[in-house]
C-alpha atoms as a PDB file:
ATOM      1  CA  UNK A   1     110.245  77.044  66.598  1.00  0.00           C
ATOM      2  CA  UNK A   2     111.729  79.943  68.242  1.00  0.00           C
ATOM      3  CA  UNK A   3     110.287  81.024  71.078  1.00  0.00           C
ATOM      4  CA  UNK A   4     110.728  84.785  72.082  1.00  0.00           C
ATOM      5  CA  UNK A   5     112.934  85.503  74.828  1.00  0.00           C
ATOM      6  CA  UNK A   6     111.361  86.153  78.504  1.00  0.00           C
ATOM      7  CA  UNK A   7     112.821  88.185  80.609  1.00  0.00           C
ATOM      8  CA  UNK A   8     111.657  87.491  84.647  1.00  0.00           C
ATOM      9  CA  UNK A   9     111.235  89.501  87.505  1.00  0.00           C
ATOM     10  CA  UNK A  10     111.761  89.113  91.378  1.00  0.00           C
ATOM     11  CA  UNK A  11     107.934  89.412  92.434  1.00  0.00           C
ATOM     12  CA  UNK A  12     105.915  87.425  94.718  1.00  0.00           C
ATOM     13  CA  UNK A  13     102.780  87.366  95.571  1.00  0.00           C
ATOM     14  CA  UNK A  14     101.338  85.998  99.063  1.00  0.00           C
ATOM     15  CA  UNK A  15      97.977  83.852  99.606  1.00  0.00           C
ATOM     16  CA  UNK A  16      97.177  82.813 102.753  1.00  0.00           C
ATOM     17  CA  UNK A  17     100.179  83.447 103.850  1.00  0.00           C
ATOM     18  CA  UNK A  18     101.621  81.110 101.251  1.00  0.00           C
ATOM     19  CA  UNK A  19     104.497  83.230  98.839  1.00  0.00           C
ATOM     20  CA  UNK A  20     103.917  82.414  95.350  1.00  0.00           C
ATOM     21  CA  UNK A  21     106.700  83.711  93.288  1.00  0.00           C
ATOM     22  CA  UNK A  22     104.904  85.567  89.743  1.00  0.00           C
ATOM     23  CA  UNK A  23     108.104  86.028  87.374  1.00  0.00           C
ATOM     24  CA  UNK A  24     105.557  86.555  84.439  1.00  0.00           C
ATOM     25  CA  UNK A  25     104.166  89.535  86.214  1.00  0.00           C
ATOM     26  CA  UNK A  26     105.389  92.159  83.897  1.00  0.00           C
ATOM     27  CA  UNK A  27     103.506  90.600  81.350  1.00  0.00           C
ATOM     28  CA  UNK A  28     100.288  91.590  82.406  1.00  0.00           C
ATOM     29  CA  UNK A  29     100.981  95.351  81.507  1.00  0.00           C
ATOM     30  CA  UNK A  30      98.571  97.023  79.442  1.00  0.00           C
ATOM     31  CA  UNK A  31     100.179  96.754  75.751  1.00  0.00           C
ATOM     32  CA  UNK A  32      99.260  99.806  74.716  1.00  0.00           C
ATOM     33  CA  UNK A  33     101.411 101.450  77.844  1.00  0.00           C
ATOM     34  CA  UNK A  34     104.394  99.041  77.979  1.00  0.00           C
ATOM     35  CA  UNK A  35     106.575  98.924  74.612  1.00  0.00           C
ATOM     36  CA  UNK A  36     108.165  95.744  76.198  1.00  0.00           C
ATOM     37  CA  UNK A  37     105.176  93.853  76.590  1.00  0.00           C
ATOM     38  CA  UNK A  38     103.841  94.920  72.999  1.00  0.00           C
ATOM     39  CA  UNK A  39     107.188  94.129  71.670  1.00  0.00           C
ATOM     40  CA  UNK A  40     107.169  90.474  73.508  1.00  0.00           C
ATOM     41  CA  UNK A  41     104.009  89.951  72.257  1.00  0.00           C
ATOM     42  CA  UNK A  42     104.262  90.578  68.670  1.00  0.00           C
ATOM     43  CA  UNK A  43     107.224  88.151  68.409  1.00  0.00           C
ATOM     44  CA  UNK A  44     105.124  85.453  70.379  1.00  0.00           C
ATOM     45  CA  UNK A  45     102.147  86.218  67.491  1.00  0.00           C
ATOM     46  CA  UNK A  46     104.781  86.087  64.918  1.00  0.00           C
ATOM     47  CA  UNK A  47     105.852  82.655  66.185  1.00  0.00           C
ATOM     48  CA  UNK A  48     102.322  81.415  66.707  1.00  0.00           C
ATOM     49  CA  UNK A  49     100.934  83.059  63.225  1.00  0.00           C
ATOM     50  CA  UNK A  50     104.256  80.998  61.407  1.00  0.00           C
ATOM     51  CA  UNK A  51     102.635  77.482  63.160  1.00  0.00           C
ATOM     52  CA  UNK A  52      99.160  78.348  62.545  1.00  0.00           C
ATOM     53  CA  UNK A  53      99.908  78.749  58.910  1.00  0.00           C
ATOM     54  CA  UNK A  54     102.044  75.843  58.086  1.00  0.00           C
ATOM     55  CA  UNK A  55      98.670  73.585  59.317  1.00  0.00           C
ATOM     56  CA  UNK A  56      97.550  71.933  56.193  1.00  0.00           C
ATOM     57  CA  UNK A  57      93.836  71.618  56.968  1.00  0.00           C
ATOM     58  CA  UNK A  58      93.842  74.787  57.926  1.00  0.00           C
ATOM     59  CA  UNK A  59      92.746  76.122  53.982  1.00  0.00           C
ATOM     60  CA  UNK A  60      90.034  73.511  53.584  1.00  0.00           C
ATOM     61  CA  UNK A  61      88.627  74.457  57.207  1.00  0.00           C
ATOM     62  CA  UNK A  62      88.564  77.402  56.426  1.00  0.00           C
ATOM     63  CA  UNK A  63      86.445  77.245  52.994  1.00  0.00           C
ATOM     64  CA  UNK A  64      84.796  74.669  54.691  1.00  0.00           C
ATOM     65  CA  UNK A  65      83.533  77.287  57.240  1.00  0.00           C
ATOM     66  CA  UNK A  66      83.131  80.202  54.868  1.00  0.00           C
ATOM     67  CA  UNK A  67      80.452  78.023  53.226  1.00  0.00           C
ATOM     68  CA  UNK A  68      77.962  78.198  56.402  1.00  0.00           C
ATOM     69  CA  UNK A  69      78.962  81.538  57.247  1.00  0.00           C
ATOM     70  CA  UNK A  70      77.287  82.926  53.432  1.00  0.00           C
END
């Protein structure tokens, strides 16, 4: 698998008076503002959607649970 690329950022954040560095930070932009975020996440669904479906149990779970839900 290919992983998206993820860019980091200088921030830190401090608790206690402990620094904890947050390089993620960006990420947590709303998606619907940030075209970077919603681009960064669509690739990581695109990656996760391509493992997801390659699961072979996946179909028969599936009917499986279709059956109790009618």
């Amino acid at each position: 698998m290919k992983y998206p690329e993820t860019r980091t950022v200088p921030h830190t954040d401090t608790y206690h008076g402990q620094e904890v560095p947050d390089p993620h930070r960006w990420l947590e932009d709303d998606i619907r503002l940030n075209k970077e975020v919603a681009a960064w996440v669509a690739a990581q669904s695109t990656v996760t959607q391509g493992y997801v479906e390659g699961i072979e149990a996946r179909e028969p779970l599936r009917a499986r649970l279709r059956t109790f839900w009618n």
